[in-house]
N, C-alpha and C. Protein backbone atom coordinates (compact mmCIF):
# COMPACT_ATOMS: atom_id res chain seq x y z
N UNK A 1 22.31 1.15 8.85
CA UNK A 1 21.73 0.80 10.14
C UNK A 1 21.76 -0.71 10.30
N UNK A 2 22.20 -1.04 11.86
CA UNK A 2 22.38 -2.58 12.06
C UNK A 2 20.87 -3.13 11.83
N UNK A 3 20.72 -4.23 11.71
CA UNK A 3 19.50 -5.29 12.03
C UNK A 3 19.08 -4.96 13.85
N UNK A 4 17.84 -4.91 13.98
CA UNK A 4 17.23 -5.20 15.08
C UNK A 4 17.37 -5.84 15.94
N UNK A 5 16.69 -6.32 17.02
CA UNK A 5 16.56 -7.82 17.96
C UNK A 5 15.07 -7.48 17.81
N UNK A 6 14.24 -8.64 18.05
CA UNK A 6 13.20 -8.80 18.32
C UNK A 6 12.41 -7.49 19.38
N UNK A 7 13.30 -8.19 20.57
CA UNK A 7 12.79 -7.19 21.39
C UNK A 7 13.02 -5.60 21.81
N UNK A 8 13.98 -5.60 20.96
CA UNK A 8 14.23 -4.06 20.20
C UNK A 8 13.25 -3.45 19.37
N UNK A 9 12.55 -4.03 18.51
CA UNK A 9 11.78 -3.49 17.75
C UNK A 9 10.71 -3.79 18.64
N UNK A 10 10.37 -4.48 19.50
CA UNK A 10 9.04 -4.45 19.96
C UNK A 10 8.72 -3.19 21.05
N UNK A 11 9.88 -2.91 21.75
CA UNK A 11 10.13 -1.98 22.11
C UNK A 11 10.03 -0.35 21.53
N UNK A 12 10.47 -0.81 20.61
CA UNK A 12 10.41 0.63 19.32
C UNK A 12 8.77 1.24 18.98
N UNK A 13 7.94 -0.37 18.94
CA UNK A 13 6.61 -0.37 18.67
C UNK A 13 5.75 0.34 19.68
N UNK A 14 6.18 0.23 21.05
CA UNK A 14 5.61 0.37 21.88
C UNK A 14 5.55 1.59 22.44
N UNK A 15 7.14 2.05 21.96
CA UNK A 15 7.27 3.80 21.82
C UNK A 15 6.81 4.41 21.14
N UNK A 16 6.03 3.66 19.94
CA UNK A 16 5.51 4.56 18.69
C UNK A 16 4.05 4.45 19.22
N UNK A 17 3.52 3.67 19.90
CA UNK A 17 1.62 3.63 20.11
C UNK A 17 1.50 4.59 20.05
N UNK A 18 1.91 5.79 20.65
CA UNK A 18 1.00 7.10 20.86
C UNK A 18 1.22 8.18 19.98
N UNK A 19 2.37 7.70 18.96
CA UNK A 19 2.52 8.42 18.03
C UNK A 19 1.66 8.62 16.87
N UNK A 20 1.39 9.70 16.12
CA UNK A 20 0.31 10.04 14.80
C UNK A 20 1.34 9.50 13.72
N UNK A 21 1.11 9.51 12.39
CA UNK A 21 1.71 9.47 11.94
C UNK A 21 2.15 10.90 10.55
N UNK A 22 3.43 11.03 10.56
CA UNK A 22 3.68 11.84 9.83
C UNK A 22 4.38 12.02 9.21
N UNK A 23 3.91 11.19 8.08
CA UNK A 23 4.46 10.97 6.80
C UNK A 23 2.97 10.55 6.31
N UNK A 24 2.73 10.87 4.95
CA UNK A 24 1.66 9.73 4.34
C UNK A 24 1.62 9.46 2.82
N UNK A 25 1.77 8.11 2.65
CA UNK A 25 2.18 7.73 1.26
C UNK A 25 0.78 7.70 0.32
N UNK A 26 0.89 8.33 -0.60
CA UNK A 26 -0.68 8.39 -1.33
C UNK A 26 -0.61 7.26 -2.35
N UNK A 27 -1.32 7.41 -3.39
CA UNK A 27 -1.44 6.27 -4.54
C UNK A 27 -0.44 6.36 -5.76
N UNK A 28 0.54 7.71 -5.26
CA UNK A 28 2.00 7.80 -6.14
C UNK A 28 3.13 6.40 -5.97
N UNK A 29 2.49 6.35 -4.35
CA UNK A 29 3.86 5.21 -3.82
C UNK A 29 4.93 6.22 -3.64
N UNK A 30 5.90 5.51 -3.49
CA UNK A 30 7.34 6.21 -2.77
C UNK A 30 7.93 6.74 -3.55
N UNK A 31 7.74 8.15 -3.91
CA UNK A 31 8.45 9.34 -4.41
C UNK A 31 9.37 9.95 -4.39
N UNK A 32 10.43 10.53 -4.82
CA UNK A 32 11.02 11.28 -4.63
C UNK A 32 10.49 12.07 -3.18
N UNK A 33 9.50 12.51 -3.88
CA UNK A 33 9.12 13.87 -2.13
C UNK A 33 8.65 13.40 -1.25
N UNK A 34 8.10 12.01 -0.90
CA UNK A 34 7.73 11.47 -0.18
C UNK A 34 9.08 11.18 0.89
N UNK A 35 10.35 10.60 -0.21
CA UNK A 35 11.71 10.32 0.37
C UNK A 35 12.15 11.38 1.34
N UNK A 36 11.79 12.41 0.85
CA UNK A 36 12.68 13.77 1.12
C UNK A 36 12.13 13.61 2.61
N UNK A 37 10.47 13.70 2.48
CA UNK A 37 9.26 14.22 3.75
C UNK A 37 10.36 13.18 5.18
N UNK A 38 9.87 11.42 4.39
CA UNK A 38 10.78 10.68 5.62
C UNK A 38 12.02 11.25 6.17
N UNK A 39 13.27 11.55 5.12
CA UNK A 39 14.54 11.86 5.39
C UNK A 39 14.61 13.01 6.49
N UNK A 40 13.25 13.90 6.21
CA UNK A 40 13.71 15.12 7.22
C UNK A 40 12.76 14.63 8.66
N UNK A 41 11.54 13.99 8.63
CA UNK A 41 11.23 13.59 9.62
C UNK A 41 11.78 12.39 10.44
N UNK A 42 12.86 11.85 9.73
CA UNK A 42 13.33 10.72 10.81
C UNK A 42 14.33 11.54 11.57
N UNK A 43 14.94 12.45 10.61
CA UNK A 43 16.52 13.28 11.43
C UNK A 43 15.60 13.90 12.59
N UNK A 44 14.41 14.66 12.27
CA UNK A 44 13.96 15.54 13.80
C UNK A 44 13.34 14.23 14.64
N UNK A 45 12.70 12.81 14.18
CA UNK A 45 12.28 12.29 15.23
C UNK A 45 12.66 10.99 15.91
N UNK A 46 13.42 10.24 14.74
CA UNK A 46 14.32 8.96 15.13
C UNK A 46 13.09 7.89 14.74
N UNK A 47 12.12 8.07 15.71
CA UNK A 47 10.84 6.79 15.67
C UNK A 47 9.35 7.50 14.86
N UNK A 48 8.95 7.10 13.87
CA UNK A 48 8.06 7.80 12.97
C UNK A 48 6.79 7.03 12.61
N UNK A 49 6.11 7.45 12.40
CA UNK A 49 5.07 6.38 11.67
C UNK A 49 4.10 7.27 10.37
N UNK A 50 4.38 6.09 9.44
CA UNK A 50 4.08 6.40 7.63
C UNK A 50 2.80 5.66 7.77
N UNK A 51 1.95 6.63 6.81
CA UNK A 51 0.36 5.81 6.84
C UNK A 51 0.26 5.82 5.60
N UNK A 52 0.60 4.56 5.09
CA UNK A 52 0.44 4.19 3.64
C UNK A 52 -1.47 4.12 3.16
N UNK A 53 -1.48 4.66 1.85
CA UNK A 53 -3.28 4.46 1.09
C UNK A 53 -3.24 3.57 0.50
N UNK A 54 -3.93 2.02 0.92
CA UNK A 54 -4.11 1.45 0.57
C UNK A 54 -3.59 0.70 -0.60
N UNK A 55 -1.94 0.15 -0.30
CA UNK A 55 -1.31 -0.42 -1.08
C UNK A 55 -1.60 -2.01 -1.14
N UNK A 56 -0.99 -2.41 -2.66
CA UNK A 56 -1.39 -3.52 -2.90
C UNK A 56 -0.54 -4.66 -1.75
N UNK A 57 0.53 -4.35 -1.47
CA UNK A 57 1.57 -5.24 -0.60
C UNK A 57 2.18 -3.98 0.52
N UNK A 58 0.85 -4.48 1.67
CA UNK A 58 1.85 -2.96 2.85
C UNK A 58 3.30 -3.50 3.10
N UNK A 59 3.80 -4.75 3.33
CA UNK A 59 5.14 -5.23 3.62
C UNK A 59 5.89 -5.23 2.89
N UNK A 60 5.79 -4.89 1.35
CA UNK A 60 7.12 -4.76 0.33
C UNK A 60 7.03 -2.90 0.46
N UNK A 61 5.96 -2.12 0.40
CA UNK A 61 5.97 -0.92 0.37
C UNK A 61 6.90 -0.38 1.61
N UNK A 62 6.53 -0.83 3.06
CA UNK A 62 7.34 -0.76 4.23
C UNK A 62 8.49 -0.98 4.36
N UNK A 63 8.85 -1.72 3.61
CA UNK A 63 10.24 -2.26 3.07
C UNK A 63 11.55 -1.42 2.47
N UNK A 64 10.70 -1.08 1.31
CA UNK A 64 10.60 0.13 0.05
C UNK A 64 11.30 1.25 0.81
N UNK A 65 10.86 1.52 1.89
CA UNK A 65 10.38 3.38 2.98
C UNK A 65 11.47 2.70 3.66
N UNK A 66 11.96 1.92 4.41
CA UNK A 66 12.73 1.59 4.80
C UNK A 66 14.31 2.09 4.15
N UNK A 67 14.31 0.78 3.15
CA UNK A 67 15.16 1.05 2.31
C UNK A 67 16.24 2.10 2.21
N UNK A 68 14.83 2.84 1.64
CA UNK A 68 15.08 4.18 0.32
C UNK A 68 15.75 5.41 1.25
N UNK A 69 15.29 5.31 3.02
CA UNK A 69 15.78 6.32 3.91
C UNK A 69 16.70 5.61 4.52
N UNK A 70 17.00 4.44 4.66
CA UNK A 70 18.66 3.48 5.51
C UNK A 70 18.10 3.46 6.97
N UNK A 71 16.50 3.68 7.53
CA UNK A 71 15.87 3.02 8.55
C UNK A 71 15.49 1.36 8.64
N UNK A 72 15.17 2.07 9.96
CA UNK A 72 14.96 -0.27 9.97
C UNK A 72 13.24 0.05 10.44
N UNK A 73 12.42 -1.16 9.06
CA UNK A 73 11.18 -1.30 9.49
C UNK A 73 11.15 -1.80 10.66
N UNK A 74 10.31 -0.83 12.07
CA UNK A 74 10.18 -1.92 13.14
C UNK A 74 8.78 -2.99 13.20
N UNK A 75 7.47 -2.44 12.06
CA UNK A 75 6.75 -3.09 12.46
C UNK A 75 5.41 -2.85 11.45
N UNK A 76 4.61 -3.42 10.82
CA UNK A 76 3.42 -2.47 9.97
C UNK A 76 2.14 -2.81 10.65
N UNK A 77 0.93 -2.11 11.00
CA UNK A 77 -0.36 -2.35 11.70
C UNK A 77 -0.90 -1.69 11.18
N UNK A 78 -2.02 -2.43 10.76
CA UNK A 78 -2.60 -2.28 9.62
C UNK A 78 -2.09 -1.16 8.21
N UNK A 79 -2.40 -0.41 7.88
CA UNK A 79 -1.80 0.06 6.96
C UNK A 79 -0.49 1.08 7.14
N UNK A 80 -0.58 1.16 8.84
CA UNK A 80 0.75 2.02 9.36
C UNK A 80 2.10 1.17 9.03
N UNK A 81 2.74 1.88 9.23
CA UNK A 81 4.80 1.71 8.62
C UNK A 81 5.25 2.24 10.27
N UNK A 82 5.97 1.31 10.88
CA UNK A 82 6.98 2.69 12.17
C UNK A 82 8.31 1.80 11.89
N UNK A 83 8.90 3.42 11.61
CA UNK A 83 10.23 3.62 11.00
C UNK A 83 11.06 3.85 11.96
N UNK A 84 12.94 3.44 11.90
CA UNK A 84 13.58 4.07 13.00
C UNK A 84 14.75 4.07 12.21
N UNK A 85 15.08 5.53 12.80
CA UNK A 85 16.56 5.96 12.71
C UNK A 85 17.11 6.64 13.08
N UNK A 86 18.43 6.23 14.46
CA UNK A 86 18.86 6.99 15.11
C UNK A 86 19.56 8.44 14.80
N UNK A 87 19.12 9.29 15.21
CA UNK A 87 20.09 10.61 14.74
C UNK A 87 21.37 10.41 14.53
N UNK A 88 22.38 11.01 13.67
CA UNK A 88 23.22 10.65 13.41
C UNK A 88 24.78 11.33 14.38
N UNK A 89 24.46 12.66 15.12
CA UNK A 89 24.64 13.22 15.87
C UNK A 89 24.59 13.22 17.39
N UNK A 90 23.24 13.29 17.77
CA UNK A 90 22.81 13.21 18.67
C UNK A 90 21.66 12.28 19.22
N UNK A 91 21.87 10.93 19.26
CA UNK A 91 20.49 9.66 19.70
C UNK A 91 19.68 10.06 20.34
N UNK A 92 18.63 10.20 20.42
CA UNK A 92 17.81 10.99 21.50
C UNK A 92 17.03 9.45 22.38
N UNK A 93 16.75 8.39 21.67
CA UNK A 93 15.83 7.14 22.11
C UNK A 93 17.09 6.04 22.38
N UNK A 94 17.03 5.60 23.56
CA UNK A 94 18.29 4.66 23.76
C UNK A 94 17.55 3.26 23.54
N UNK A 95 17.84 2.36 22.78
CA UNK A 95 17.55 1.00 22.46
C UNK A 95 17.94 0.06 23.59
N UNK A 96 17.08 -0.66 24.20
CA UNK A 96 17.59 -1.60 25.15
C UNK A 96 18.25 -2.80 24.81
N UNK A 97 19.31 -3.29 25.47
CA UNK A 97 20.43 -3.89 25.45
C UNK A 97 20.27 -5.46 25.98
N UNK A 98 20.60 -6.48 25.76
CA UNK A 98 20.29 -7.55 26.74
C UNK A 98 21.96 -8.05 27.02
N UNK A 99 22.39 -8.57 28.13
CA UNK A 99 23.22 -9.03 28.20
C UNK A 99 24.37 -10.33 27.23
C-alpha cells in the first residue's frame, strides 16, 4: 500500500468517527490471531478501528498492526488504531484526489 496525503488520512479519520471498533488487541500484543482477526476484517471493511489495552507505546503498536496486515495507519486516538486497506478486488471507499 502507497503512503497517504495528509488529507487523505484525515479524511479516512473522519470516515471512521462513527465506527466501533473491531478488532481488540489484549495484553498478548499482536498475535498471530489477532493478525488473522485484522486480515479478515480489513478485506470485509477497508476502514477499521483496533482498540488496543493499554499498551506501553500506542504508536509503535499501531505501527506493528499496520505493518504486519500491509495497511496504512491513518491515525491513533487515544488508545484506538484506524486502519486502511483497500479491497483488493473491489474498492468500496474512494480516497479523495487533489489536483
Amino acid at each position: 500500500m502507497t503512503e497517504l496525503k495528509g488529507f487523505q488520512r484525515k479524511f479516512l479519520r473522519a470516515s471512521a468517527h462513527a465506527l466501533k471498533p473491531v478488532v481488540q488487541v489484549g495484553q498478548s500484543g499482536v498475535t498471530d490471531a489477532v493478525a488473522e482477526q485484522l486480515e479478515a476484517q480489513l478485506l470485509a471493511h477497508e476502514l477499521i478501528k483496533v482498540r488496543m489495552r493499554e499498551p506501553e507505546d500506542k504508536k509503535a503498536m499501531a505501527e506493528a498492526l499496520a505493518a504486519r496486515t500491509g495497511a496504512v495507519l491513518c491515525g491513533v486516538v487515544g488508545h484506538t488504531a484506524i486502519l486502511y486497506r483497500p479491497h483488493p478486488e473491489e474498492p468500496v471507499i474512494v480516497i479523495p484526489t487533489k489536483a
